[in-house]
C-alpha atoms as a PDB file:
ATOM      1  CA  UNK A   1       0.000   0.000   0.000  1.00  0.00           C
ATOM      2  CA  UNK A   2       3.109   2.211   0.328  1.00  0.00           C
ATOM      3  CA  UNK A   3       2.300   4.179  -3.096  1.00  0.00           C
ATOM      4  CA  UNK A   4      -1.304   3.888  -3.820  1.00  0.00           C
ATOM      5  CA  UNK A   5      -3.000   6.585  -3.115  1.00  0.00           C
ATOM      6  CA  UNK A   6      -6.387   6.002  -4.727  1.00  0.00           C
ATOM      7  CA  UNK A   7      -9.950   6.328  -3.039  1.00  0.00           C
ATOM      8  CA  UNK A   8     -10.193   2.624  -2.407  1.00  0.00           C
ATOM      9  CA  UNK A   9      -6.887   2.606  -1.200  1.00  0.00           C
ATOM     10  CA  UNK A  10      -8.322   4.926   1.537  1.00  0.00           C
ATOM     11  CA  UNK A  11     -11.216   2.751   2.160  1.00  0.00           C
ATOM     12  CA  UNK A  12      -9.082  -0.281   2.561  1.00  0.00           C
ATOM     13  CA  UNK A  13      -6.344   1.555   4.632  1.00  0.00           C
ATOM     14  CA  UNK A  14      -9.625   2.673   6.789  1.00  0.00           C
ATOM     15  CA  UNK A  15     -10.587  -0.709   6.784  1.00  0.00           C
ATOM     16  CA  UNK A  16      -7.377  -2.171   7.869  1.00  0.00           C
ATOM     17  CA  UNK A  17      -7.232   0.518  11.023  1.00  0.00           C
ATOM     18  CA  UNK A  18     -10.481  -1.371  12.573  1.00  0.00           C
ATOM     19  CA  UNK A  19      -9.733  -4.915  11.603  1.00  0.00           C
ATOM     20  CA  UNK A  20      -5.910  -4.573  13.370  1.00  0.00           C
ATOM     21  CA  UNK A  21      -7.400  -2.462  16.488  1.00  0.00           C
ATOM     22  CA  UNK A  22      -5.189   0.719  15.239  1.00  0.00           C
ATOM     23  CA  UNK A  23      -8.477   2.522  15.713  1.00  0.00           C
ATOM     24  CA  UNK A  24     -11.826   1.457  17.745  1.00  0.00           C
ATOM     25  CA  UNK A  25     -13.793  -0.140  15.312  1.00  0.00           C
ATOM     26  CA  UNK A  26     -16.818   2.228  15.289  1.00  0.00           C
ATOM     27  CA  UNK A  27     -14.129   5.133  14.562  1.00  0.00           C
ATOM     28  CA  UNK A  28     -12.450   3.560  11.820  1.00  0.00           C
ATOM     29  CA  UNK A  29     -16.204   2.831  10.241  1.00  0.00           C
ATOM     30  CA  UNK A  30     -17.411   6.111  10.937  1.00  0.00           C
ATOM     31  CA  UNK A  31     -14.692   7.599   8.959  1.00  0.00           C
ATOM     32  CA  UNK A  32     -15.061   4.929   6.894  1.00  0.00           C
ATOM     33  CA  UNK A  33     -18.404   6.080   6.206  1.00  0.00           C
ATOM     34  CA  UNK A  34     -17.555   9.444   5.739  1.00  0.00           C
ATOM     35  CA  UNK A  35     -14.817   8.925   2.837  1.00  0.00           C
ATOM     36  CA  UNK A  36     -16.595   6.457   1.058  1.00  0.00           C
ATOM     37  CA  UNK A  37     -20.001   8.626   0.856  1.00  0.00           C
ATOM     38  CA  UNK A  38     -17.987  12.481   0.295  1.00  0.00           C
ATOM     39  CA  UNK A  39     -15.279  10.411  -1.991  1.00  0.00           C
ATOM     40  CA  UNK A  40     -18.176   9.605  -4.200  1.00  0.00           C
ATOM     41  CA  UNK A  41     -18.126  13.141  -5.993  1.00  0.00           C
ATOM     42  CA  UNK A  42     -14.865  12.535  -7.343  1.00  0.00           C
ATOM     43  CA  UNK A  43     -14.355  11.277 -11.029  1.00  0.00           C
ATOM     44  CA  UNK A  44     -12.122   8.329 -11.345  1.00  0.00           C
ATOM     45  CA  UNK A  45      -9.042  10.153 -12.570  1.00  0.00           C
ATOM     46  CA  UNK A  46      -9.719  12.672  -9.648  1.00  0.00           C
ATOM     47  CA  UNK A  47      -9.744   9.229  -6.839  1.00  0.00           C
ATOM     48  CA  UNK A  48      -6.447   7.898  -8.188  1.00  0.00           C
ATOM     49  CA  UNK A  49      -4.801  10.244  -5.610  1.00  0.00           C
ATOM     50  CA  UNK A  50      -6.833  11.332  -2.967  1.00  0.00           C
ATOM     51  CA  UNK A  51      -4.034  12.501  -0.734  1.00  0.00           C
ATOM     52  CA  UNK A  52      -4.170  16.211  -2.012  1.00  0.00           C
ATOM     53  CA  UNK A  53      -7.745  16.849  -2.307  1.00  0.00           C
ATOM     54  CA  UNK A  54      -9.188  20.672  -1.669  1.00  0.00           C
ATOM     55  CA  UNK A  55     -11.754  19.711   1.157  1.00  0.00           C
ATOM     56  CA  UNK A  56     -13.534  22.833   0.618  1.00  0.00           C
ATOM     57  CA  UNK A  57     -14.323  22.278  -3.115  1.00  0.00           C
ATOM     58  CA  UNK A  58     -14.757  18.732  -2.463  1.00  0.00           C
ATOM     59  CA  UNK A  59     -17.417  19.586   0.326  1.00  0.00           C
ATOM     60  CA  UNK A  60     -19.086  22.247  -1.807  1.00  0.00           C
ATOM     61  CA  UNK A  61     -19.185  19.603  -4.154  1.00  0.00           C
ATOM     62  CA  UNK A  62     -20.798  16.788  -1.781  1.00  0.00           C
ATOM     63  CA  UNK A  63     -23.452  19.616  -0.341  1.00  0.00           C
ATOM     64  CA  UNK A  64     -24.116  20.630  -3.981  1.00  0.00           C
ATOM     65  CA  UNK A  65     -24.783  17.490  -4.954  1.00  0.00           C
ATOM     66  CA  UNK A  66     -26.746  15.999  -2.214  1.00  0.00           C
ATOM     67  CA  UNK A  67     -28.671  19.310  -1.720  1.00  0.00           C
ATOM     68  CA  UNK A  68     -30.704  19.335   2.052  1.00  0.00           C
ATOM     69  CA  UNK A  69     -29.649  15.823   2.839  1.00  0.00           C
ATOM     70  CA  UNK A  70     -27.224  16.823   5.778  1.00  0.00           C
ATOM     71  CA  UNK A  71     -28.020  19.335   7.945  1.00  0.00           C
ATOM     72  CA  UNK A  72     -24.606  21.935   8.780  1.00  0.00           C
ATOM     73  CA  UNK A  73     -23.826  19.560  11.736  1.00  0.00           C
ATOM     74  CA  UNK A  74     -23.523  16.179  10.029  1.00  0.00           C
ATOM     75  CA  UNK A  75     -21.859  18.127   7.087  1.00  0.00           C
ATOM     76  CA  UNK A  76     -18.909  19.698   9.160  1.00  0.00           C
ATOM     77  CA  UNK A  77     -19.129  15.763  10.981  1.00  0.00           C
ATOM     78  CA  UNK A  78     -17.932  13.855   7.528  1.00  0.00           C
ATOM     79  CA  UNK A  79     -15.613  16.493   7.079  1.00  0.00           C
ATOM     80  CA  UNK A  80     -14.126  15.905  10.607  1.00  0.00           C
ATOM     81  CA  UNK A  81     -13.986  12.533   9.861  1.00  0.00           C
ATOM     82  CA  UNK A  82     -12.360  12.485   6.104  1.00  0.00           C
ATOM     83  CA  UNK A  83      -9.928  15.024   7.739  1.00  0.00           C
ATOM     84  CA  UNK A  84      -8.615  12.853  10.110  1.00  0.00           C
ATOM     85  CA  UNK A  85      -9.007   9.562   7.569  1.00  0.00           C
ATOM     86  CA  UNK A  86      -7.039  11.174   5.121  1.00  0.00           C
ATOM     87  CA  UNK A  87      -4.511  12.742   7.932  1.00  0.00           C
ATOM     88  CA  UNK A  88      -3.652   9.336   8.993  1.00  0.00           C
ATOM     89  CA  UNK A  89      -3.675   7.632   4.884  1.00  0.00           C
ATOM     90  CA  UNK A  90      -0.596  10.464   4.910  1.00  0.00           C
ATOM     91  CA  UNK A  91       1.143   9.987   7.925  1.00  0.00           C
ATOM     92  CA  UNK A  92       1.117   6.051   6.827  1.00  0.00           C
ATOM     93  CA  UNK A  93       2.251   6.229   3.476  1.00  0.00           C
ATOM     94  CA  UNK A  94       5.040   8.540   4.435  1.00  0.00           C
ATOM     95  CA  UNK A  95       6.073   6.060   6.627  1.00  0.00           C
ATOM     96  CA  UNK A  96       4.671   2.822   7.619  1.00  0.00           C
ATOM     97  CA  UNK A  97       6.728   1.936  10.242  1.00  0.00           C
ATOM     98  CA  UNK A  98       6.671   4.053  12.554  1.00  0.00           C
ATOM     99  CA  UNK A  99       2.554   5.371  11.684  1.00  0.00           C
ATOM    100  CA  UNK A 100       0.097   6.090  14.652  1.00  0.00           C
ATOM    101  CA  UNK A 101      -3.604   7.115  14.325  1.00  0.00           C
ATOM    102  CA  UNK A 102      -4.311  10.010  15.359  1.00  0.00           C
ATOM    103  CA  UNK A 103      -7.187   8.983  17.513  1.00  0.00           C
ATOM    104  CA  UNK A 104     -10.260  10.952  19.197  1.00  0.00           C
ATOM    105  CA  UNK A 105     -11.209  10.606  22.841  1.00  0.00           C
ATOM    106  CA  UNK A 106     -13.667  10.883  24.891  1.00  0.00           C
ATOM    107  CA  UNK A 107     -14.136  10.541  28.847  1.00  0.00           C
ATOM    108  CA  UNK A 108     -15.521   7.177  29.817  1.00  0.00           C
ATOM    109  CA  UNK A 109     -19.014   7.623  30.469  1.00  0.00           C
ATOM    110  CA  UNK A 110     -19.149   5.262  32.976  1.00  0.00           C
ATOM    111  CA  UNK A 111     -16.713   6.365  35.646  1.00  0.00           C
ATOM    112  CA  UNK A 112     -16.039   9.572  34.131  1.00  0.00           C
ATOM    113  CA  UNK A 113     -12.163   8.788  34.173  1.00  0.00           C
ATOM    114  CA  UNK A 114     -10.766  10.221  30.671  1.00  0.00           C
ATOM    115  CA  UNK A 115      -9.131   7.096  28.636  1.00  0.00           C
ATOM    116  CA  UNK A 116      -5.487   7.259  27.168  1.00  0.00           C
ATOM    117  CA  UNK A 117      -4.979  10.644  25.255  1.00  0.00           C
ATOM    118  CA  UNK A 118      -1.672  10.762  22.753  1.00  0.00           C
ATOM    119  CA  UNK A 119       0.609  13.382  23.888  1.00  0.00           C
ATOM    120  CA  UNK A 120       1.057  16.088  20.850  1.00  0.00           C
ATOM    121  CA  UNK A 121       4.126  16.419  19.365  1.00  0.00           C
ATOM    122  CA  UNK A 122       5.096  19.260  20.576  1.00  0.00           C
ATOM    123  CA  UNK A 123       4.710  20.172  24.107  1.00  0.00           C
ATOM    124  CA  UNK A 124       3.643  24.130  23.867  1.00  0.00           C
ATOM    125  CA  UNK A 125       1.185  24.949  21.192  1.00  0.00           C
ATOM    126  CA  UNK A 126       0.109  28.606  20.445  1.00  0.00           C
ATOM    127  CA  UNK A 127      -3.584  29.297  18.855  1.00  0.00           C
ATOM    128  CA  UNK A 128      -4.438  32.392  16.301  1.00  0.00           C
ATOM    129  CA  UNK A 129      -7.757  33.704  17.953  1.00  0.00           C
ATOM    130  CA  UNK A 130      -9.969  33.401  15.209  1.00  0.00           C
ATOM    131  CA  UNK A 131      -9.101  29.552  14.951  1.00  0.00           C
ATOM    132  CA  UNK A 132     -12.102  26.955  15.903  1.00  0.00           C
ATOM    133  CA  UNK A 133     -10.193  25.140  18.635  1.00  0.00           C
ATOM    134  CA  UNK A 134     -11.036  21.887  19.997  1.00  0.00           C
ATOM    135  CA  UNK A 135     -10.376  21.337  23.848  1.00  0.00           C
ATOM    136  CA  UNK A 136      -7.241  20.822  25.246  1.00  0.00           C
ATOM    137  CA  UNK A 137      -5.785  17.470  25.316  1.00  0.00           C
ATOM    138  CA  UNK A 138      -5.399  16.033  28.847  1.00  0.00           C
ATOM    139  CA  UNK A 139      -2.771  13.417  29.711  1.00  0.00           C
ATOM    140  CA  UNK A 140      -3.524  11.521  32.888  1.00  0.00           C
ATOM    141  CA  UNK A 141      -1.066  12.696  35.515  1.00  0.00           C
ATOM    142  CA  UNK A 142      -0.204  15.767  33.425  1.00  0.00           C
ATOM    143  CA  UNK A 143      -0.971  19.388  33.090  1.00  0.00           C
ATOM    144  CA  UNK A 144      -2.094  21.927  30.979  1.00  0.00           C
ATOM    145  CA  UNK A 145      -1.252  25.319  31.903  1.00  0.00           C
ATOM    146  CA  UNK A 146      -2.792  27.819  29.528  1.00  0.00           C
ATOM    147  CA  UNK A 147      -0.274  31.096  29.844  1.00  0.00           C
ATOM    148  CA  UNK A 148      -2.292  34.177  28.257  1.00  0.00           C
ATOM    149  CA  UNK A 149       0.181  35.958  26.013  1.00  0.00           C
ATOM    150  CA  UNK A 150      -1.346  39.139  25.175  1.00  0.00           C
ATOM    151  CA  UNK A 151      -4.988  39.815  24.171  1.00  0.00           C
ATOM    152  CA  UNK A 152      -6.701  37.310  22.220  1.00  0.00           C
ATOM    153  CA  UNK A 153      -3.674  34.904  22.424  1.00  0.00           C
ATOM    154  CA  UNK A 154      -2.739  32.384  24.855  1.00  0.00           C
ATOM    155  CA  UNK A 155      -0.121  29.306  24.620  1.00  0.00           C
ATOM    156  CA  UNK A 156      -0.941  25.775  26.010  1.00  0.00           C
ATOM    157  CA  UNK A 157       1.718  23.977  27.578  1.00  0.00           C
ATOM    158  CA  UNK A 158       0.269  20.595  27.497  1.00  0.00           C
ATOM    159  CA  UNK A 159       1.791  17.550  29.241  1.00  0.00           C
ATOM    160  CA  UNK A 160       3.296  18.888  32.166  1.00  0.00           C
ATOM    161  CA  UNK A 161       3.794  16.705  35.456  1.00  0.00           C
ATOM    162  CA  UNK A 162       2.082  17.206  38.213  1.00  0.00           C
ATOM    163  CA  UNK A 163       5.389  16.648  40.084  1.00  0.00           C
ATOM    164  CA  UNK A 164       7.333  19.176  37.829  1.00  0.00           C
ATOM    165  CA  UNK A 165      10.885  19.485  39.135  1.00  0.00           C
ATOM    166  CA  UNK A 166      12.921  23.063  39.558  1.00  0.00           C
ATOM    167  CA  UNK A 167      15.139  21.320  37.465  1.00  0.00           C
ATOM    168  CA  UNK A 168      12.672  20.355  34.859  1.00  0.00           C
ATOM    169  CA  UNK A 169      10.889  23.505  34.579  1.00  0.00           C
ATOM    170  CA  UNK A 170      14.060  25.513  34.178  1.00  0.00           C
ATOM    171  CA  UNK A 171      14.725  23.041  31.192  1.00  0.00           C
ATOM    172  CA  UNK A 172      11.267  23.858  29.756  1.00  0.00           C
ATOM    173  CA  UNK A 173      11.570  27.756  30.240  1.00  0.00           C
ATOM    174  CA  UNK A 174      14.951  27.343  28.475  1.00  0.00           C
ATOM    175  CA  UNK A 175      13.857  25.805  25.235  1.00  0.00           C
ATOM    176  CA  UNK A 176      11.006  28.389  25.600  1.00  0.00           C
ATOM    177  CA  UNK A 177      13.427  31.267  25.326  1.00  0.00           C
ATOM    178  CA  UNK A 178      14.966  29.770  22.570  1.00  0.00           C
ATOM    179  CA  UNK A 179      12.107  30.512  20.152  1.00  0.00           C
ATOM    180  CA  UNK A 180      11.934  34.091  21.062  1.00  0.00           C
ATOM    181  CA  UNK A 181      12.271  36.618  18.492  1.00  0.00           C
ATOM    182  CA  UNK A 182      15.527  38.680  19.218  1.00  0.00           C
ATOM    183  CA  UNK A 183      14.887  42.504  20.085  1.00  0.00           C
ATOM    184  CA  UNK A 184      11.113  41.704  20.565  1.00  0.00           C
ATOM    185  CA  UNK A 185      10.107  43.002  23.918  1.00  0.00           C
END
């Protein structure tokens, strides 16, 4: 699967994230779902690589076509879930080996414990203020600490310990003040 690209490459790679347990099963056949019905727009030269589609047309497209079937809600849902679909067909054909889902979660219901959350990449993340965000990610036995920069912006340091050392934090502030812009007070 390492070079094909195609629309029922996707479906299969979608496919192959439930059967294997990469994903929860009712994830991978949501998005599933999602691709296969959006994904349907496309011409058959246009599905032979679906890894640099314009979502935007390609939604247009899907709303155009199936006019008042989805309400706004289930619209911007499938979209959601081709995003991520597609995010992940990426990240694996770049490079199988080391590929991860990038999952959703949700707190259990039940005991309202939060299940396993995957640490972002990078541990301080700063949003534009007109960006939709989705809540912060939290790791059990971690921290976020949302620092407000100036108005309208503040910076998420996500995955701090609870039992943050001097040491440690020093270390943090440090790489930090190495992405400062010179002269910028």
């Amino acid at each position: 699967m390492a070079n094909s690209r195609s629309r029922d490459d996707l479906i299969n790679f979608l496919d192959y994230l439930g059967e294997k347990g990469l994903l929860a099963k009712a994830t991978a056949a949501a998005r599933k779902t999602a691709a296969t019905k959006i994904l349907e727009v496309l011409s058959d030269d246009e599905a032979s690589d679906v890894t640099n589609l314009d979502i935007d047309l390609l939604m247009s497209r899907f709303d155009n076509l199936n006019p008042r079937q989805y309400t706004p809600e289930s619209l911007q849902t499938y979209r959601s879930r081709l995003n991520k679909g597609l995010e992940d067909f990426r990240a694996y054909l770049e490079n199988p080996v080391t590929f991860r889902p990038r999952a959703t979660f949700r707190a259990n219901r039940d005991s309202g414990a939060p299940k396993k959350r995957r640490q972002p990449s990078s541990p301080v993340m700063a949003q534009p203020p007109s960006a939709a965000s989705s809540p912060a990610v939290e790791m059990p036995g971690s921290n976020v600490l949302p620092i407000p920069l100036r108005q309208n912006l503040t910076v998420r340091v996500f995955g701090l310990p609870f039992d943050l050392t001097k040491a440690e934090a020093t270390k943090v502030a440090n790489i930090i003040l190495a992405h400062a812009t010179p002269g910028a007070d």
